[in-house]
N, C-alpha and C. Protein backbone atom coordinates (compact mmCIF):
# COMPACT_ATOMS: atom_id res chain seq x y z
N UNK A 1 199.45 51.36 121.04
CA UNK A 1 198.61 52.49 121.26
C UNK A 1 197.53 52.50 120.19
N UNK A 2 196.35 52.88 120.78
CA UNK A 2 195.37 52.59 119.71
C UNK A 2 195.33 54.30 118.91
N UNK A 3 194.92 54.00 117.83
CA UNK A 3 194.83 55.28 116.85
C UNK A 3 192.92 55.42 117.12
N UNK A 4 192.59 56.45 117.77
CA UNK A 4 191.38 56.89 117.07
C UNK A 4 190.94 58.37 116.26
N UNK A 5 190.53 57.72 115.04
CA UNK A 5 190.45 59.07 114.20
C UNK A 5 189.39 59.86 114.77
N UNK A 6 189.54 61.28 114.16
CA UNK A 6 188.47 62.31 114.56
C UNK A 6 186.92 61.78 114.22
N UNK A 7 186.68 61.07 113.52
CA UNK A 7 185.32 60.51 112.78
C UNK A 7 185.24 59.60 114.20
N UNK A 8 185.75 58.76 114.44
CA UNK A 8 185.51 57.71 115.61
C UNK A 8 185.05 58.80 116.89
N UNK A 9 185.80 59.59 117.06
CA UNK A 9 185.62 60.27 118.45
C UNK A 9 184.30 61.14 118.34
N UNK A 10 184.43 61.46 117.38
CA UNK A 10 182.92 62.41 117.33
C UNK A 10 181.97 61.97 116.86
N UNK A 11 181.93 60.65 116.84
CA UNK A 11 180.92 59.15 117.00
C UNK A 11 180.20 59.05 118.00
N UNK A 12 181.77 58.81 119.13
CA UNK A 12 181.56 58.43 120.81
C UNK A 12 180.50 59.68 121.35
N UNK A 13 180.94 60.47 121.02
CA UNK A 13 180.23 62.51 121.74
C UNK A 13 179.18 62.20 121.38
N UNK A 14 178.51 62.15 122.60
CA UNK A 14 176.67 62.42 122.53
C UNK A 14 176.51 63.85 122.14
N UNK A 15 175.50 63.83 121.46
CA UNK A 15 174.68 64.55 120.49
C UNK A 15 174.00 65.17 121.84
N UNK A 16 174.52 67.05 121.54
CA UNK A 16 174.31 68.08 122.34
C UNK A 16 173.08 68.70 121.30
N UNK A 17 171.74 68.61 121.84
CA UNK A 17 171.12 69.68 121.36
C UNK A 17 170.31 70.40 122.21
N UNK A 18 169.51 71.55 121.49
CA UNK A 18 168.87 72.16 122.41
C UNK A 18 167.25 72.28 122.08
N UNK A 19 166.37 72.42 122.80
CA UNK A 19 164.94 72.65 122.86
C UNK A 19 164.63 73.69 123.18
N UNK A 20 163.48 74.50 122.22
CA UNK A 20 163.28 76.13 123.23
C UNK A 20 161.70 75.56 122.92
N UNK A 21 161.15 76.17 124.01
CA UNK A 21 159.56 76.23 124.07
C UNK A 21 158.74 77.56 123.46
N UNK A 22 157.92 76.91 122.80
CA UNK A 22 157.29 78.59 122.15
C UNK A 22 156.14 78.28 122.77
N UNK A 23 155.62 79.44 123.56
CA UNK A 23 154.11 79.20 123.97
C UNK A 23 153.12 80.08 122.22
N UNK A 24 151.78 79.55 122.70
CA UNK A 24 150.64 79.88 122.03
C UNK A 24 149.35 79.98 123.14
N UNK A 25 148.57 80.52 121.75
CA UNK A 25 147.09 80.95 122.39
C UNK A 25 146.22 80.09 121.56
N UNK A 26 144.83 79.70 122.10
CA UNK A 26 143.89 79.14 121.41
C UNK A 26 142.87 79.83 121.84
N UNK A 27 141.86 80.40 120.53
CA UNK A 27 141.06 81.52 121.00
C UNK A 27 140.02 80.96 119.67
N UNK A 28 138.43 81.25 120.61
CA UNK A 28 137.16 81.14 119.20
C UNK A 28 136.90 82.33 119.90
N UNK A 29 135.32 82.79 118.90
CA UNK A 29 134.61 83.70 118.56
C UNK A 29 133.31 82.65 118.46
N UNK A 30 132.58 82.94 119.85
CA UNK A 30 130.81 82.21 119.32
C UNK A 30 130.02 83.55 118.94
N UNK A 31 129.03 82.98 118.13
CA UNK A 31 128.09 84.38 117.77
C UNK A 31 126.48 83.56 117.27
N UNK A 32 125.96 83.36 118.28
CA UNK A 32 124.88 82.27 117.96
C UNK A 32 123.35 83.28 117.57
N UNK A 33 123.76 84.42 117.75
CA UNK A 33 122.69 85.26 117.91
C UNK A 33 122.98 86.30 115.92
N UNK A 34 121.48 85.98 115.83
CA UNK A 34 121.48 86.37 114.19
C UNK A 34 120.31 87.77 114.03
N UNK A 35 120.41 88.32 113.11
CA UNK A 35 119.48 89.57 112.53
C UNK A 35 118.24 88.45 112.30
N UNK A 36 116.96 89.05 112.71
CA UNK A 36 115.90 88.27 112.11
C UNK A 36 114.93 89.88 112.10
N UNK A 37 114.37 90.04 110.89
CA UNK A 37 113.70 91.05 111.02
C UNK A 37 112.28 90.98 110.58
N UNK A 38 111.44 91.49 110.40
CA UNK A 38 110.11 91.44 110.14
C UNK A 38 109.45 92.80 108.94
N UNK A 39 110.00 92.23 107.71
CA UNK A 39 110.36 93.41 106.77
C UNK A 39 108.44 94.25 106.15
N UNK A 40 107.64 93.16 106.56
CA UNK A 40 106.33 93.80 106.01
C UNK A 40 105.49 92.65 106.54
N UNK A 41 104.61 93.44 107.41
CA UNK A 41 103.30 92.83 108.05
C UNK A 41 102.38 91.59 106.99
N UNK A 42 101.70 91.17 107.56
CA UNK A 42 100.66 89.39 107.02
C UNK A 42 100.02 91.05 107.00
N UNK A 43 98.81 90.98 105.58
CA UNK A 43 98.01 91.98 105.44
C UNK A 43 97.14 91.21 104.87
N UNK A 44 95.65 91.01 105.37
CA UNK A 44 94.54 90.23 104.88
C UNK A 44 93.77 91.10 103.83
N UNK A 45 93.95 92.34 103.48
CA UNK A 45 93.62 93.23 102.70
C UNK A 45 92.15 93.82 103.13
N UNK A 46 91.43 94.41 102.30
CA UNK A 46 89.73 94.63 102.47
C UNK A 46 89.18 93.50 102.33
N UNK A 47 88.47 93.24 103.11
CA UNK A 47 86.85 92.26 102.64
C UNK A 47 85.69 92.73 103.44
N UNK A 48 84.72 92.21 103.15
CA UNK A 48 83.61 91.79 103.45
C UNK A 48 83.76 90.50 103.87
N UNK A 49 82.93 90.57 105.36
CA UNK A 49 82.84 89.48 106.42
C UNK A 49 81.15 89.84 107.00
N UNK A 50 80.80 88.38 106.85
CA UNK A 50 79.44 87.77 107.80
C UNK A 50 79.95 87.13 108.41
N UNK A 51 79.51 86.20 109.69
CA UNK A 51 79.76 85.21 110.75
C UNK A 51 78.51 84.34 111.15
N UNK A 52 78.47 83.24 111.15
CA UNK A 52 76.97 82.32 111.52
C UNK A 52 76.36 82.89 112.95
N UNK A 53 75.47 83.10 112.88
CA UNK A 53 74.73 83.78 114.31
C UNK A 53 74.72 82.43 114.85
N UNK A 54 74.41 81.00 114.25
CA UNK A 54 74.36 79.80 114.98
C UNK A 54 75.80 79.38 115.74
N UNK A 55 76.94 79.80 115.20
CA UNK A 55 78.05 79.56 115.53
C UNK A 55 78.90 78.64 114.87
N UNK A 56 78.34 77.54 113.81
CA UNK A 56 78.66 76.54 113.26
C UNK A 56 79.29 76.90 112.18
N UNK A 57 79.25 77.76 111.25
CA UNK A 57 79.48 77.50 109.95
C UNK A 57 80.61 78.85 110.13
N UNK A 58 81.58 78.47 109.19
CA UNK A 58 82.65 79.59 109.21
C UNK A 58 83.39 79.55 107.81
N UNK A 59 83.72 80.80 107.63
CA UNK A 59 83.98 80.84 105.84
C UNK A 59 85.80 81.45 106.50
N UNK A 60 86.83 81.37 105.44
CA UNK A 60 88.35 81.69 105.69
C UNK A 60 88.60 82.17 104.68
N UNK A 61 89.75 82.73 105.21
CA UNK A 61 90.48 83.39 103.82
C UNK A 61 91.88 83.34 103.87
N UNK A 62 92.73 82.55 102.79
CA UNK A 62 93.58 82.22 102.83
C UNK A 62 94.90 83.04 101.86
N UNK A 63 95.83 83.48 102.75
CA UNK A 63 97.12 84.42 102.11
C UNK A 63 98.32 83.52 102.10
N UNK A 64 98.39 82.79 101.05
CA UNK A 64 99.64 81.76 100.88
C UNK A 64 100.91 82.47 100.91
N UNK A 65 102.22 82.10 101.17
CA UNK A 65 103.36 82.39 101.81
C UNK A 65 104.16 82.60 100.45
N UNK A 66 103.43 82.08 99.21
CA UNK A 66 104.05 82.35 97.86
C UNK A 66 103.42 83.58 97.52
N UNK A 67 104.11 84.40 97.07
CA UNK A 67 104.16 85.68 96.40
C UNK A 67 103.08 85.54 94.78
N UNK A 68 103.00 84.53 94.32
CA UNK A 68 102.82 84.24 93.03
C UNK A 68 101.57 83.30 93.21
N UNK A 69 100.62 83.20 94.39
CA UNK A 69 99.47 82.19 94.58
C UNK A 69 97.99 83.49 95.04
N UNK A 70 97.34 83.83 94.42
CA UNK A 70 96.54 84.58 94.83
C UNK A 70 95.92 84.46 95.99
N UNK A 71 95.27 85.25 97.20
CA UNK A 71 94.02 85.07 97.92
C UNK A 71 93.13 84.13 97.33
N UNK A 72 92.38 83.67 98.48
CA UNK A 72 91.33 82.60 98.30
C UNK A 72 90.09 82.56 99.45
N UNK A 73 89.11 82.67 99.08
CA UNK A 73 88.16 82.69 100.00
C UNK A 73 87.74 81.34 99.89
N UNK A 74 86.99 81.18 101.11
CA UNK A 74 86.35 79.77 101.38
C UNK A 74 85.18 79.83 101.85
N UNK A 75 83.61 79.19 102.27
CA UNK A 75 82.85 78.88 103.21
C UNK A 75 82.35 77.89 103.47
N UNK A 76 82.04 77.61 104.60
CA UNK A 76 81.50 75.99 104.25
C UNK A 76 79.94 76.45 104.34
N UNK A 77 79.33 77.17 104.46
CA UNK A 77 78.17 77.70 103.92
C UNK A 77 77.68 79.28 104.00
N UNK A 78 78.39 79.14 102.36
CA UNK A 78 78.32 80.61 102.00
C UNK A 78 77.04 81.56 102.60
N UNK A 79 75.21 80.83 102.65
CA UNK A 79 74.57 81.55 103.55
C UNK A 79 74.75 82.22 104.73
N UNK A 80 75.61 81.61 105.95
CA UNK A 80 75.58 81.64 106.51
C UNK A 80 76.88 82.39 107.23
N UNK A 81 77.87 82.15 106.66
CA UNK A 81 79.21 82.83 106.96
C UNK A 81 80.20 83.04 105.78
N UNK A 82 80.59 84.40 105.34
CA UNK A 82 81.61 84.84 103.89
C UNK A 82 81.92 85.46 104.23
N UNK A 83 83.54 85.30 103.71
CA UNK A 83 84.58 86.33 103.38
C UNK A 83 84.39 86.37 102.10
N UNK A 84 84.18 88.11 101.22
CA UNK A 84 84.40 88.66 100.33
C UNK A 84 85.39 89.40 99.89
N UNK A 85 86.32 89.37 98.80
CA UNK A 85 88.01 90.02 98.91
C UNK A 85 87.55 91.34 98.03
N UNK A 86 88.01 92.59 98.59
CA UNK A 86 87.58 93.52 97.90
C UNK A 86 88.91 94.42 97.19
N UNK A 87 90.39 93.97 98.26
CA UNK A 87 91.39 94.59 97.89
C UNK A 87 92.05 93.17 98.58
N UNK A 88 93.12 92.91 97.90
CA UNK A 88 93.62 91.57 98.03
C UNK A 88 94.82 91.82 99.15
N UNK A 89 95.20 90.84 100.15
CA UNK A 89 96.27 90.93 100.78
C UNK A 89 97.52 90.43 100.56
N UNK A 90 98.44 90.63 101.70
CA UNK A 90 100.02 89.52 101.27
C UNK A 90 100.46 89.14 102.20
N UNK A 91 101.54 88.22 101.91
CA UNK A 91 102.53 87.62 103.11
C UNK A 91 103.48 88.81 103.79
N UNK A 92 103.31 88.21 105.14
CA UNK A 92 104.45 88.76 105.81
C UNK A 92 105.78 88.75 105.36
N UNK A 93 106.60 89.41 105.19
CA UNK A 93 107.62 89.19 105.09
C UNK A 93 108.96 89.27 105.79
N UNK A 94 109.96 88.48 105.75
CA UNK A 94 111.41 88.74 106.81
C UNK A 94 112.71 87.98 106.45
N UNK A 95 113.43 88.87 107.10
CA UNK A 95 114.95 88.80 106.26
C UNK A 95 115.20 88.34 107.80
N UNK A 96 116.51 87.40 107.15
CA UNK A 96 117.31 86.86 108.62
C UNK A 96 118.65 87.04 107.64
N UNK A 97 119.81 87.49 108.63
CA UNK A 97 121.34 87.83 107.95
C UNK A 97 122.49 87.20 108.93
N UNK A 98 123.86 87.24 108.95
CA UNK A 98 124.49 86.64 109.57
C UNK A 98 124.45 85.33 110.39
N UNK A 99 123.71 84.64 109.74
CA UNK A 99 124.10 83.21 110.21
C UNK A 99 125.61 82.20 109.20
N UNK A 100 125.22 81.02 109.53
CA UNK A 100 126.47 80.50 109.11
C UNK A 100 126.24 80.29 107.36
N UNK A 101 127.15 80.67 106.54
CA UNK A 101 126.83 80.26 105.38
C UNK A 101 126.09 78.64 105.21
N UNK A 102 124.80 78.37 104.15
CA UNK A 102 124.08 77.18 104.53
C UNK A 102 123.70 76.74 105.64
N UNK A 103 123.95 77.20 106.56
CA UNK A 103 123.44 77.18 107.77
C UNK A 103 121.45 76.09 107.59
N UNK A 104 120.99 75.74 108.17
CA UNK A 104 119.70 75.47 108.57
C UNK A 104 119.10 75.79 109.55
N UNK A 105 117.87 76.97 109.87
CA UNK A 105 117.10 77.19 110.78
C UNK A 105 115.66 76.59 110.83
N UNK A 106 115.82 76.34 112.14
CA UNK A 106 114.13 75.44 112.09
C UNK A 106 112.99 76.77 112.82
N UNK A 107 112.17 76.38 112.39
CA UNK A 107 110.83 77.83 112.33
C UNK A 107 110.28 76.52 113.26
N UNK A 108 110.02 77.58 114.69
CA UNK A 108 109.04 77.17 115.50
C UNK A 108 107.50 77.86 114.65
N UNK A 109 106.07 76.78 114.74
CA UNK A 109 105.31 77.76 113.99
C UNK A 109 104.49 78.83 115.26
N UNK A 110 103.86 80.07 114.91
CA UNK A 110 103.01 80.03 116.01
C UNK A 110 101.74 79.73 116.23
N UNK A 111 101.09 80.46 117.70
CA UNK A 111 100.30 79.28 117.78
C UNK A 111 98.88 80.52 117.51
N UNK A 112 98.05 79.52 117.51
CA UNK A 112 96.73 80.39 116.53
C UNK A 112 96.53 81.25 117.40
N UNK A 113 96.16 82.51 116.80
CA UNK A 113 95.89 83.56 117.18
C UNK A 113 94.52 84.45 117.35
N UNK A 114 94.31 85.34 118.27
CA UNK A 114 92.77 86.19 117.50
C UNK A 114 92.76 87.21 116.87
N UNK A 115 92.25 87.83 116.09
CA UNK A 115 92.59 88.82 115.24
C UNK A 115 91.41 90.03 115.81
N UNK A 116 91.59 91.03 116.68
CA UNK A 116 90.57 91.53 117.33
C UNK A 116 90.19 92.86 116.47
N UNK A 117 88.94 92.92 116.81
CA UNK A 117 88.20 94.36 116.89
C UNK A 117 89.07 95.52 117.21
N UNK A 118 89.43 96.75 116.57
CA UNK A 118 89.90 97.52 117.49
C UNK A 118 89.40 98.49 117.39
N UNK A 119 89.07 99.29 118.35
CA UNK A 119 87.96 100.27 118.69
C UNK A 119 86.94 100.11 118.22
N UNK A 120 85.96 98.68 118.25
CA UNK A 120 84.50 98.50 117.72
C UNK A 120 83.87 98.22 118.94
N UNK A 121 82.75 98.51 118.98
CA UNK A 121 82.04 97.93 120.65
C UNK A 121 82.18 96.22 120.78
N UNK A 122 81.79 96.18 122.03
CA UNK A 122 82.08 94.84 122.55
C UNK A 122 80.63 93.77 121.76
N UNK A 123 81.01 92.84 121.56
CA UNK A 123 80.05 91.80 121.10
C UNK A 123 80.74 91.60 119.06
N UNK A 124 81.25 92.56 119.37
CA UNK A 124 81.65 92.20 117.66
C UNK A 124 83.10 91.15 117.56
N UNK A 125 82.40 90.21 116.99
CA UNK A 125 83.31 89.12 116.76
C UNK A 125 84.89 89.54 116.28
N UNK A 126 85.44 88.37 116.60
CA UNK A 126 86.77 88.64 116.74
C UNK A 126 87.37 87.62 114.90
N UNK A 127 88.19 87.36 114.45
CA UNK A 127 88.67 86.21 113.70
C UNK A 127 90.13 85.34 114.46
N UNK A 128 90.04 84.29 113.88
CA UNK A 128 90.89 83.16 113.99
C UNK A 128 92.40 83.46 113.03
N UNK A 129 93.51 83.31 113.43
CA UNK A 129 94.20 83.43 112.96
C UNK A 129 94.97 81.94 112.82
N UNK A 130 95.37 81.07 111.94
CA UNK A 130 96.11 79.93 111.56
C UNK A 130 96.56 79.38 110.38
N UNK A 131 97.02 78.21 110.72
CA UNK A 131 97.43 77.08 109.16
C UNK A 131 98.98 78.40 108.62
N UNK A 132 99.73 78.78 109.35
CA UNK A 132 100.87 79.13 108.80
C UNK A 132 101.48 78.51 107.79
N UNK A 133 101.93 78.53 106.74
CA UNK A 133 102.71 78.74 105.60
C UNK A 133 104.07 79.68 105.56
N UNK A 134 105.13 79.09 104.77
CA UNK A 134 106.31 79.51 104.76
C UNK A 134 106.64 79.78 103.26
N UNK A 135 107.53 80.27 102.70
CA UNK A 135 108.19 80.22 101.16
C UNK A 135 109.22 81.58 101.30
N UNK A 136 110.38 80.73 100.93
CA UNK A 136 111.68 81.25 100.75
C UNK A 136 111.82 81.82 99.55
N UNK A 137 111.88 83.45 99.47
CA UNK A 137 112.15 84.23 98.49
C UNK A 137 113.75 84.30 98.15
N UNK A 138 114.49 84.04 99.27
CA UNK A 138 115.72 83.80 98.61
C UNK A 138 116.74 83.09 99.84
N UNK A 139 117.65 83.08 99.48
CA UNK A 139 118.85 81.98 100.64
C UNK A 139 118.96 80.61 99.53
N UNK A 140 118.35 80.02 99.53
CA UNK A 140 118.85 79.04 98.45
C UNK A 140 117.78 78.53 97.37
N UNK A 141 116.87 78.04 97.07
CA UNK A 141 115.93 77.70 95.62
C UNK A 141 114.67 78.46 96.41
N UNK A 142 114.30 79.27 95.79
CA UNK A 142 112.95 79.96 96.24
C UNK A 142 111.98 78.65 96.20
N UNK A 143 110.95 78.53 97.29
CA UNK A 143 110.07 77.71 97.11
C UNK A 143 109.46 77.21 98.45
N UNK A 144 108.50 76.52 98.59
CA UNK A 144 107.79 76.22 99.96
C UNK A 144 108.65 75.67 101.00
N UNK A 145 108.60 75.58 102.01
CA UNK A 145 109.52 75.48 103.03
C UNK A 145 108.52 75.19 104.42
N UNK A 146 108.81 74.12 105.18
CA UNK A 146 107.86 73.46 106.07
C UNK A 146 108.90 73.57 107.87
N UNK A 147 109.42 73.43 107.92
CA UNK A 147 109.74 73.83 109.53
C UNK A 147 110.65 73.91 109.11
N UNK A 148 111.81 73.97 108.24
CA UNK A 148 113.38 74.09 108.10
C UNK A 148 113.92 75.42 107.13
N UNK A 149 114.49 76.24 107.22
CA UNK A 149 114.93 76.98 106.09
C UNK A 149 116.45 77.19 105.85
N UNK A 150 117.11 77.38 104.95
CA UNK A 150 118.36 77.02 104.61
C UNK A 150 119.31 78.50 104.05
N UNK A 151 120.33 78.77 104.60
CA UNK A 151 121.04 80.35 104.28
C UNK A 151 121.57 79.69 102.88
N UNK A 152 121.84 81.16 102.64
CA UNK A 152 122.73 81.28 101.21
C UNK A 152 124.61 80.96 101.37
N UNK A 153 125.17 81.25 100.77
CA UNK A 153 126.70 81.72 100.79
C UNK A 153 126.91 82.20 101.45
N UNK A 154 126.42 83.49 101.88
CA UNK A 154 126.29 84.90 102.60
C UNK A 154 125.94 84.68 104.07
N UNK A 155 125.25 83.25 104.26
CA UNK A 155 124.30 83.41 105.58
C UNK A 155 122.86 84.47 105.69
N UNK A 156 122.31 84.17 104.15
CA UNK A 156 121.16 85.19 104.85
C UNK A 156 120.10 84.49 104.11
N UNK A 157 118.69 84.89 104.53
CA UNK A 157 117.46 84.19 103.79
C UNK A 157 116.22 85.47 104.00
N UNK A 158 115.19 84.78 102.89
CA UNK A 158 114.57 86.28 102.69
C UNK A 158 113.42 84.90 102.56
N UNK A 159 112.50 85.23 103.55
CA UNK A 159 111.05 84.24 103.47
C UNK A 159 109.62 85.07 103.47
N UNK A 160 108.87 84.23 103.12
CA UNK A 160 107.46 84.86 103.47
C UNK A 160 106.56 83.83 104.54
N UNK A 161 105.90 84.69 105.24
CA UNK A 161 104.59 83.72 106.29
C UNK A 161 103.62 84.30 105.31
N UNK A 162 102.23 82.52 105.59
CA UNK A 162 101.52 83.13 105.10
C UNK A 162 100.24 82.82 106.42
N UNK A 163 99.29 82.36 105.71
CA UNK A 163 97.97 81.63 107.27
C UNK A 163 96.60 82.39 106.98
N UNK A 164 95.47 81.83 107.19
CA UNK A 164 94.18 81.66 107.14
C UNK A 164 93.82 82.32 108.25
N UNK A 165 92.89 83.25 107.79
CA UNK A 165 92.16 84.05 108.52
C UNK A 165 90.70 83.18 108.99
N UNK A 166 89.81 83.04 109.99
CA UNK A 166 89.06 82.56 109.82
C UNK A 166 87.81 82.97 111.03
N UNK A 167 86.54 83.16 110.59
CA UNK A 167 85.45 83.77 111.14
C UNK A 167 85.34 82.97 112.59
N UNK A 168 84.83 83.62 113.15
CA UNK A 168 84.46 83.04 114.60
C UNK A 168 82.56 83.28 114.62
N UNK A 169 81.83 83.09 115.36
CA UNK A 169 80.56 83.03 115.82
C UNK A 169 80.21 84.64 115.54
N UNK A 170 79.11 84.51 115.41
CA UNK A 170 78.22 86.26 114.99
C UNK A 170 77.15 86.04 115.80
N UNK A 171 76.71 85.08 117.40
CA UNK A 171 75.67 85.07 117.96
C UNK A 171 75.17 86.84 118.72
N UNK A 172 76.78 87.53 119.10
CA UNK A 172 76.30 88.36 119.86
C UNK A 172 76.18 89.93 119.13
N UNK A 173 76.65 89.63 117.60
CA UNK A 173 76.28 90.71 116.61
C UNK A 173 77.45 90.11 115.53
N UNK A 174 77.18 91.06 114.63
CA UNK A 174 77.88 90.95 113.53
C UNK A 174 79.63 91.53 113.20
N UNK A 175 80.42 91.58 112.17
CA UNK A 175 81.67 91.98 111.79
C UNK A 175 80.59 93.37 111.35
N UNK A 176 81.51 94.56 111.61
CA UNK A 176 81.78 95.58 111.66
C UNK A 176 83.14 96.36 111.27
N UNK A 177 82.61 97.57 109.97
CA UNK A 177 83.68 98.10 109.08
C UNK A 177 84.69 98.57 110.29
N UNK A 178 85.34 98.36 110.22
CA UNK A 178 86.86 98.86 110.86
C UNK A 178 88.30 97.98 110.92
N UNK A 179 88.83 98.30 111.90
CA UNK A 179 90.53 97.87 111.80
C UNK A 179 90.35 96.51 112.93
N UNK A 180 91.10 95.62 112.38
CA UNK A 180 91.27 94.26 113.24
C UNK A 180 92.70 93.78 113.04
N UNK A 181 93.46 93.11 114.10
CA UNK A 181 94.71 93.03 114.30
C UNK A 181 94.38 92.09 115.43
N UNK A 182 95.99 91.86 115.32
CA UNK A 182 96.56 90.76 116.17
C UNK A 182 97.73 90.50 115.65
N UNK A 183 98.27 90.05 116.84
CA UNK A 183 100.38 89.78 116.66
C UNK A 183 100.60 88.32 117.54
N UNK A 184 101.67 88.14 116.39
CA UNK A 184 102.14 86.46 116.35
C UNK A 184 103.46 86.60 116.59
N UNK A 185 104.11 85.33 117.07
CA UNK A 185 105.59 85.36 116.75
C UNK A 185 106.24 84.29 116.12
N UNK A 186 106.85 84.29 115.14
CA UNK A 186 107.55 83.05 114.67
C UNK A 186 109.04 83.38 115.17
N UNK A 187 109.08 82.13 115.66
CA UNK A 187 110.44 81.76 115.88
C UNK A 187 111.56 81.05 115.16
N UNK A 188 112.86 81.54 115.00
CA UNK A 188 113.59 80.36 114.41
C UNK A 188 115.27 80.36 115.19
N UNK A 189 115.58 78.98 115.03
CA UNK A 189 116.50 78.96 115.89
C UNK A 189 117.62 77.69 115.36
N UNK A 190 118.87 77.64 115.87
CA UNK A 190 119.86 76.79 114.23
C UNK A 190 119.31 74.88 114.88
């Protein structure tokens, strides 16, 4: 008769176990849509403006996107067409918040604009609005910034627009003291 010990037999015994199933969930959160605000208007300040009655010659005035770069007038013939700065202007300014920490947004620029007469009679020239400029007041190293801008820790950035004002033709009369405007849009998107 054969002897088998308890160790042998519970050798032979297949191995009873058991499996339980745990279910789960897999769940995101998209949020592609960010605060972009428009904290203080492009302000070209006071001047004095002529326009070439010939149409050729046109003088600009330029509001850089740095906080720390003064106004600048230009003409390419001062006879004939000047901007004079009598109270100086500034950059637009705008805060964007909740994006991804470091995140990168690219700035569509816009596209040139007219800067109209408002409530002056008809024939009074209009100005050119262009040459946009950028500079990041804060989100990561303050400083010029060309189609890309970059969040902080936080996800947020604090920039300035800047852009050149610039005379159009004086054939059918002259610039006239009053209010002139026009609206742009910059875009930015990740």
């Amino acid at each position: 008769m054969k002897k088998y010990s308890l160790l042998s037999i519970l050798a032979a015994m297949p191995v009873l176990t058991t499996a339980q199933p745990a279910e789960f969930k897999a769940s995101v959160t998209v949020k592609n849509v960010f605060t972009f605000e428009n904290t203080e208007p492009l302000s070209f300040g006071t001047i004095r403006a002529s326009g070439d009655t010939g149409g050729v010659e046109t003088a600009t005035l330029i509001i850089s996107a740095n906080p720390n770069t003064a106004p600048r007038a230009a003409s390419t013939d001062v006879a004939k067409a000047e901007i004079a700065i009598l109270e100086p202007g500034s950059p637009a300014k705008f805060t964007v918040d909740g994006v991804a920490p470091y995140a990168s947004l690219t700035i569509t620029d816009p596209t040139e604009t007219d800067v109209l007469p408002q409530s002056l009679p008809p024939g009074t020239p209009s100005f050119k609005l262009s040459a946009f400029t950028y500079y990041v007041t804060s989100g990561t190293t303050p400083a010029a910034a060309t189609t890309t801008l970059q969040a902080d820790a936080e996800g947020k950035i604090a920039f300035n627009v800047g852009a050149t004002l610039t005379t159009e033709s004086a054939d059918k009369g002259n610039y006239l003291d009053g209010e002139y405007e026009g609206t742009f849009n910059v875009e930015l998107s990740y």
